[in-house]
PDB file of N, CA and C in Angstrom:
ATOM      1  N   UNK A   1     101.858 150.262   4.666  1.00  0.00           N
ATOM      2  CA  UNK A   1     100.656 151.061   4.837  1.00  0.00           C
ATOM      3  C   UNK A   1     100.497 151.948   3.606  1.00  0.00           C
ATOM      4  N   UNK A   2      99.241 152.146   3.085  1.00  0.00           N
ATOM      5  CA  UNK A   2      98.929 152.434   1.679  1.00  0.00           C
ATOM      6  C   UNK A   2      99.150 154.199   2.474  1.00  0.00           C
ATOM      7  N   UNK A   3      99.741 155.150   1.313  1.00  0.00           N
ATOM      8  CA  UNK A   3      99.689 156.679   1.545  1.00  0.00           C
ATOM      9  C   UNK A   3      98.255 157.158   1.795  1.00  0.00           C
ATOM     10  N   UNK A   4      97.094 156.377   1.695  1.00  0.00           N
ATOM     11  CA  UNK A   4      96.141 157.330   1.983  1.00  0.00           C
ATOM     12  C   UNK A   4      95.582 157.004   3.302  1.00  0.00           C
ATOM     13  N   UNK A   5      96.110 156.233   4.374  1.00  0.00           N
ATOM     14  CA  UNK A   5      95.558 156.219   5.251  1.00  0.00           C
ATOM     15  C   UNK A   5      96.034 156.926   6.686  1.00  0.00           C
ATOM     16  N   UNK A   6      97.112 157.770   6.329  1.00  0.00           N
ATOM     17  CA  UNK A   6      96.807 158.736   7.320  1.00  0.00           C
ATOM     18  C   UNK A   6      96.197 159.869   6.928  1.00  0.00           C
ATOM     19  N   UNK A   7      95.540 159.943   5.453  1.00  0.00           N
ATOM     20  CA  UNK A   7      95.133 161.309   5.353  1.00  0.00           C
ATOM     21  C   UNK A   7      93.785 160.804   5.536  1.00  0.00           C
ATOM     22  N   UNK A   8      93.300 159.351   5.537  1.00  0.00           N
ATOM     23  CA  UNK A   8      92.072 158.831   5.927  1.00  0.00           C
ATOM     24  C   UNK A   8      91.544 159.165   7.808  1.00  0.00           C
ATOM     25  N   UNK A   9      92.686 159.040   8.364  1.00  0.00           N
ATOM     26  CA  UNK A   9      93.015 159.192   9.772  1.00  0.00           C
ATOM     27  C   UNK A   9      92.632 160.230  10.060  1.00  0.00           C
ATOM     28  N   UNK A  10      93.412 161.106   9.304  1.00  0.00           N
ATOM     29  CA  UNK A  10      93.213 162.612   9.991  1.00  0.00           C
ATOM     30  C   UNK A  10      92.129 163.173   9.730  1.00  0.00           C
ATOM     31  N   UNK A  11      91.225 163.110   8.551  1.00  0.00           N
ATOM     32  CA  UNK A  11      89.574 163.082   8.062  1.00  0.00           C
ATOM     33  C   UNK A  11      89.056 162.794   9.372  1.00  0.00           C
ATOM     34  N   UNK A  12      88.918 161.551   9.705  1.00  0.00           N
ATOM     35  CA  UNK A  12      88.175 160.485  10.503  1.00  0.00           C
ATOM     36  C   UNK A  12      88.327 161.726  11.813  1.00  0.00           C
ATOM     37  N   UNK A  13      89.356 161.890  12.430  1.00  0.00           N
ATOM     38  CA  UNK A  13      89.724 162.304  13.656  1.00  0.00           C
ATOM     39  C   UNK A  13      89.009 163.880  13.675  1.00  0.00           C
ATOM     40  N   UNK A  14      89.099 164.342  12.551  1.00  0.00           N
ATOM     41  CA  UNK A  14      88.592 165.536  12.369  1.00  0.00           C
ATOM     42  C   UNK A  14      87.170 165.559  11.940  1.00  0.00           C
ATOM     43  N   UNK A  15      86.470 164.560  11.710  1.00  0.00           N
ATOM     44  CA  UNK A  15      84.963 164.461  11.804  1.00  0.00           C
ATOM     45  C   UNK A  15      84.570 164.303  13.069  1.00  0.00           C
ATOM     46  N   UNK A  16      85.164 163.466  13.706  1.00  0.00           N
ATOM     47  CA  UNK A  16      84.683 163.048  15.270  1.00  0.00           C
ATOM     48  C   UNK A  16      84.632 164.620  16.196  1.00  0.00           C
ATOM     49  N   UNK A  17      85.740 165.117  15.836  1.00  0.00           N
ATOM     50  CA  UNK A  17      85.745 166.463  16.871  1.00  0.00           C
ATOM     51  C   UNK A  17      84.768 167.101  16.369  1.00  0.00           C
ATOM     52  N   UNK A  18      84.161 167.990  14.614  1.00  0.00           N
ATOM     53  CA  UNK A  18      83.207 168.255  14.515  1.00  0.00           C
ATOM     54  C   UNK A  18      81.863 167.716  14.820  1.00  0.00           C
ATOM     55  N   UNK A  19      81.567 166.573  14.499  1.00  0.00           N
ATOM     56  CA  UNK A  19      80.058 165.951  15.551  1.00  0.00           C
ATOM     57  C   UNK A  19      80.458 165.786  16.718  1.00  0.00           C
ATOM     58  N   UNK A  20      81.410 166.350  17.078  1.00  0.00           N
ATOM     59  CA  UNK A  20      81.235 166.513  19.204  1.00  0.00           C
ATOM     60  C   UNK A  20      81.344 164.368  19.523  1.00  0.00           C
ATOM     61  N   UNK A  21      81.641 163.317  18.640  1.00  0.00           N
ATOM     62  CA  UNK A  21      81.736 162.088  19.113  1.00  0.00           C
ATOM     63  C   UNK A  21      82.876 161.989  19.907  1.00  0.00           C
ATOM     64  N   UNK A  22      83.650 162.647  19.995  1.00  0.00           N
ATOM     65  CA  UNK A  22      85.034 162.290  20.922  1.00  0.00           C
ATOM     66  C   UNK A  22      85.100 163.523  22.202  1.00  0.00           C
ATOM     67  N   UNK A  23      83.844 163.808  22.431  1.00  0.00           N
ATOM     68  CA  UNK A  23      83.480 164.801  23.647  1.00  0.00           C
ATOM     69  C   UNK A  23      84.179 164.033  24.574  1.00  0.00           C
ATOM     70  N   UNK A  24      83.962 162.965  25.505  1.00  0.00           N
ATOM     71  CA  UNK A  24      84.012 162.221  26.170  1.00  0.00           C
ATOM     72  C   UNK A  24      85.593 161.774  26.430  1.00  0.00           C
ATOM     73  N   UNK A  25      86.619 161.650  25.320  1.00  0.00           N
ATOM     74  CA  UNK A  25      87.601 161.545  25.251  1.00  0.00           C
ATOM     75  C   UNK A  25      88.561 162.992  25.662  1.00  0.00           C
ATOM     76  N   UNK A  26      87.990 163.886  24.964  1.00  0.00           N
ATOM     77  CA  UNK A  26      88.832 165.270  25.390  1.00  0.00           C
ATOM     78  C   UNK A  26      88.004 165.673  26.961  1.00  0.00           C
ATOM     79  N   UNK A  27      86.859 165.287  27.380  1.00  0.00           N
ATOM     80  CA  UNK A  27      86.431 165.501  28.683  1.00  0.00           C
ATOM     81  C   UNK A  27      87.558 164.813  29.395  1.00  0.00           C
ATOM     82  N   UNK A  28      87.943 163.438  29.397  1.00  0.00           N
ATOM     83  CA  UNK A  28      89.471 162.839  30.443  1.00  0.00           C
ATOM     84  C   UNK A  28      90.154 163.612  30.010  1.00  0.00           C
ATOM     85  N   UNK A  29      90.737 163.712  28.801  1.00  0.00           N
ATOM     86  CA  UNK A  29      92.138 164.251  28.738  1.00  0.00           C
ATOM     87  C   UNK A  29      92.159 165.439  29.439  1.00  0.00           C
ATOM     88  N   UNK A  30      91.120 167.033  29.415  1.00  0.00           N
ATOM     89  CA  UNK A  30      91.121 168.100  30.061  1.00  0.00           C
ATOM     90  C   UNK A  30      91.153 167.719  31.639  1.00  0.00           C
ATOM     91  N   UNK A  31      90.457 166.917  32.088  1.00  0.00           N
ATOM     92  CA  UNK A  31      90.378 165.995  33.543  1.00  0.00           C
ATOM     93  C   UNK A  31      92.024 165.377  34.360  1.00  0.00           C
ATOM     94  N   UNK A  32      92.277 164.782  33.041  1.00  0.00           N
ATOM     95  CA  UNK A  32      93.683 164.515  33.530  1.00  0.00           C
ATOM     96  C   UNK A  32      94.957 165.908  33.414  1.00  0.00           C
ATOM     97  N   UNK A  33      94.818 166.322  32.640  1.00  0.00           N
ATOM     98  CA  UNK A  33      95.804 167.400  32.475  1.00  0.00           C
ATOM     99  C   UNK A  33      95.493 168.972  34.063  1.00  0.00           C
ATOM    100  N   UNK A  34      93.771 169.262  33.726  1.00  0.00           N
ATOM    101  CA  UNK A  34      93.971 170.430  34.941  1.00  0.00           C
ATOM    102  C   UNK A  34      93.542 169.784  36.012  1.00  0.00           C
ATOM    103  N   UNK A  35      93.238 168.451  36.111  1.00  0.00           N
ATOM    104  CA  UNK A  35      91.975 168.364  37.600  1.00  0.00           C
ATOM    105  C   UNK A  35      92.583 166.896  38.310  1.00  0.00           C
ATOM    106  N   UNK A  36      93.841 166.715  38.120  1.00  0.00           N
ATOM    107  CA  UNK A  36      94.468 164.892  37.889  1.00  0.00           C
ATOM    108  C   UNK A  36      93.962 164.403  39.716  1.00  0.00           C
ATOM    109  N   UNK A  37      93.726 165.222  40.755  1.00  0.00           N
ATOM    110  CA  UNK A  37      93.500 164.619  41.899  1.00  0.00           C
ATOM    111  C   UNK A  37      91.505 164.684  42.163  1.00  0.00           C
ATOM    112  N   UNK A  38      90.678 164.665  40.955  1.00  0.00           N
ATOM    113  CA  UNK A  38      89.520 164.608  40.909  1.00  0.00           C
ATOM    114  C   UNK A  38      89.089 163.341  40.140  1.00  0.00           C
ATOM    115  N   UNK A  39      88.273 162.454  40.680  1.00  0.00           N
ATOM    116  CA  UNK A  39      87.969 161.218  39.401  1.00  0.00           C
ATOM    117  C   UNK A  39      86.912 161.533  38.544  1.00  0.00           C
ATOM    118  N   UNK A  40      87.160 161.285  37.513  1.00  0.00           N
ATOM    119  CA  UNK A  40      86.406 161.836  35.913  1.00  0.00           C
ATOM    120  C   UNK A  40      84.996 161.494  35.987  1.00  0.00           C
ATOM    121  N   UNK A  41      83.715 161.692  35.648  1.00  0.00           N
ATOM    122  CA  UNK A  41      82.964 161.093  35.384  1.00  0.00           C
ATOM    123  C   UNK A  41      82.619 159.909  34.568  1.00  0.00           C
ATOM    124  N   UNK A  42      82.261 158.868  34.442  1.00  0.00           N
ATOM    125  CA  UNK A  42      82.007 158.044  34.232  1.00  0.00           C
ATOM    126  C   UNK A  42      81.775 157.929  32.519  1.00  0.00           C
ATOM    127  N   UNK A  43      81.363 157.341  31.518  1.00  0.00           N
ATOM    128  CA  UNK A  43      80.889 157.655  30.297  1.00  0.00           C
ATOM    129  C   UNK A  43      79.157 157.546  30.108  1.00  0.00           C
ATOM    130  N   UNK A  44      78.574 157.054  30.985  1.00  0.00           N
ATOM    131  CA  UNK A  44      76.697 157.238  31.096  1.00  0.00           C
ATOM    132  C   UNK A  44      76.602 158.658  31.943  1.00  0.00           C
ATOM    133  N   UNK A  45      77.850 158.895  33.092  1.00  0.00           N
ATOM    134  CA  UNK A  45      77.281 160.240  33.739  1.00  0.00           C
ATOM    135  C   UNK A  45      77.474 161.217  32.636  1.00  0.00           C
ATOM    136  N   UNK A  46      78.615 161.493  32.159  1.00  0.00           N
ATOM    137  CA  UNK A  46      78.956 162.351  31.064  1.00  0.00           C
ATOM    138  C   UNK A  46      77.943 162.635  30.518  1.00  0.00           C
ATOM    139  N   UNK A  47      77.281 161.641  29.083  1.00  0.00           N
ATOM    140  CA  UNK A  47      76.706 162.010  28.517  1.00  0.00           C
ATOM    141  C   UNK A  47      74.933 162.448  29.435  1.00  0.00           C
ATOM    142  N   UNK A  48      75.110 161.865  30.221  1.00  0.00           N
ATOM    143  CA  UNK A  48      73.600 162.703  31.666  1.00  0.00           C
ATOM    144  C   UNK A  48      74.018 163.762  31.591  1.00  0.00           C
ATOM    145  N   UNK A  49      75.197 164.404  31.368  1.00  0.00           N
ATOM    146  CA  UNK A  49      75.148 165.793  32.433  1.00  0.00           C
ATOM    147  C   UNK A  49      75.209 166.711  30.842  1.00  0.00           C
ATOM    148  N   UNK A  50      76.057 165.930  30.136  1.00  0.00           N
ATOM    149  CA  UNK A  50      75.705 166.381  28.590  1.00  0.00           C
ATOM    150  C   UNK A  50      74.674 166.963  27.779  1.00  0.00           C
ATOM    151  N   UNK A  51      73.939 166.232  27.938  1.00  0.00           N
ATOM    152  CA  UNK A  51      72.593 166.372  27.801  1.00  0.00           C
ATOM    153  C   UNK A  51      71.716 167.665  28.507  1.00  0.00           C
ATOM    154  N   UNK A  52      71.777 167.569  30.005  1.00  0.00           N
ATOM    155  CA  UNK A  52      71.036 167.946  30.497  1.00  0.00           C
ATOM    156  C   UNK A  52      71.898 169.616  30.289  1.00  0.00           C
ATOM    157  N   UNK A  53      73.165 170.065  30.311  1.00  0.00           N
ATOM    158  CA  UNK A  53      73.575 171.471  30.223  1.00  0.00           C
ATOM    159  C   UNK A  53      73.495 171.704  28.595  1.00  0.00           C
ATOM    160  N   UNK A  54      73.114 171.324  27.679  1.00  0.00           N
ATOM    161  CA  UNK A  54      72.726 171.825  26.408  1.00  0.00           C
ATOM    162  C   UNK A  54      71.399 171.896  26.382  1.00  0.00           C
ATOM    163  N   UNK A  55      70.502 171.440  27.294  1.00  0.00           N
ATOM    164  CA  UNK A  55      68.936 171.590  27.006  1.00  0.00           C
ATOM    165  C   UNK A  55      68.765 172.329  28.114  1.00  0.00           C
ATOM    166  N   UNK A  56      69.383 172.870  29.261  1.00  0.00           N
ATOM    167  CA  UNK A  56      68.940 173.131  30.549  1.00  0.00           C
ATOM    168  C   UNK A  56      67.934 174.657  29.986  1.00  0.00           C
ATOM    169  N   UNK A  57      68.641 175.434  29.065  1.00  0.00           N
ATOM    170  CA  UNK A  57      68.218 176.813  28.859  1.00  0.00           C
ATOM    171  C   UNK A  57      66.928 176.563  27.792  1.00  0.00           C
ATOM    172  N   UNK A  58      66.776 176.220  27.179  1.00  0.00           N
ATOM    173  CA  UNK A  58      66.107 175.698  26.127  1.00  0.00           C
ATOM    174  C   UNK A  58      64.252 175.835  26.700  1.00  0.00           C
ATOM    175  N   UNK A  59      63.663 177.005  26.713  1.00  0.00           N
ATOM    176  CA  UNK A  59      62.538 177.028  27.800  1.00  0.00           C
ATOM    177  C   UNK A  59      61.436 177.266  26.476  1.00  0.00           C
ATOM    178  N   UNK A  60      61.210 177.437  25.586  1.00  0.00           N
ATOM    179  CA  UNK A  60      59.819 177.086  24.701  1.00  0.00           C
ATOM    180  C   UNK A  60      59.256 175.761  23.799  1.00  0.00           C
ATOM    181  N   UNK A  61      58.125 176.279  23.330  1.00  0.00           N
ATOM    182  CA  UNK A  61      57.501 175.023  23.016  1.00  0.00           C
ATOM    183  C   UNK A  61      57.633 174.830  21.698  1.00  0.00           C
ATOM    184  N   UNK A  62      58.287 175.282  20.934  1.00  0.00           N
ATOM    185  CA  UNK A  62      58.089 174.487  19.369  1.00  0.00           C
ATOM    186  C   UNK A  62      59.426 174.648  19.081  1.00  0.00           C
TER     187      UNK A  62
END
């Protein structure tokens, strides 16, 4: 394995957490670690409910 591909890795892994793409992944893991006798949401409910609690407050027009 060439030396730059875990510093390629750790880039990669650390972009995903800044654009919020691995929401969904740390949503199970927090799920499994405090809530392990609750079943997780799904990955279409997630991003439904995702959605809808970042826009819920969001009340004007431009």
């Amino acid at each position: 394995m060439s030396p730059v591909a875990p510093r390629w890795h750790k880039f990669w892994t650390g972009m995903r957490t800044l654009l919020g793409d691995d929401a969904y992944e740390r949503y199970l893991a927090h799920c499994r670690a405090r809530h392990p006798d609750c079943t997780p949401l799904d990955r279409g409910a997630f991003y439904v409910a995702e959605l809808d609690r970042r826009w819920r407050q969001v009340n004007r027009c431009c």
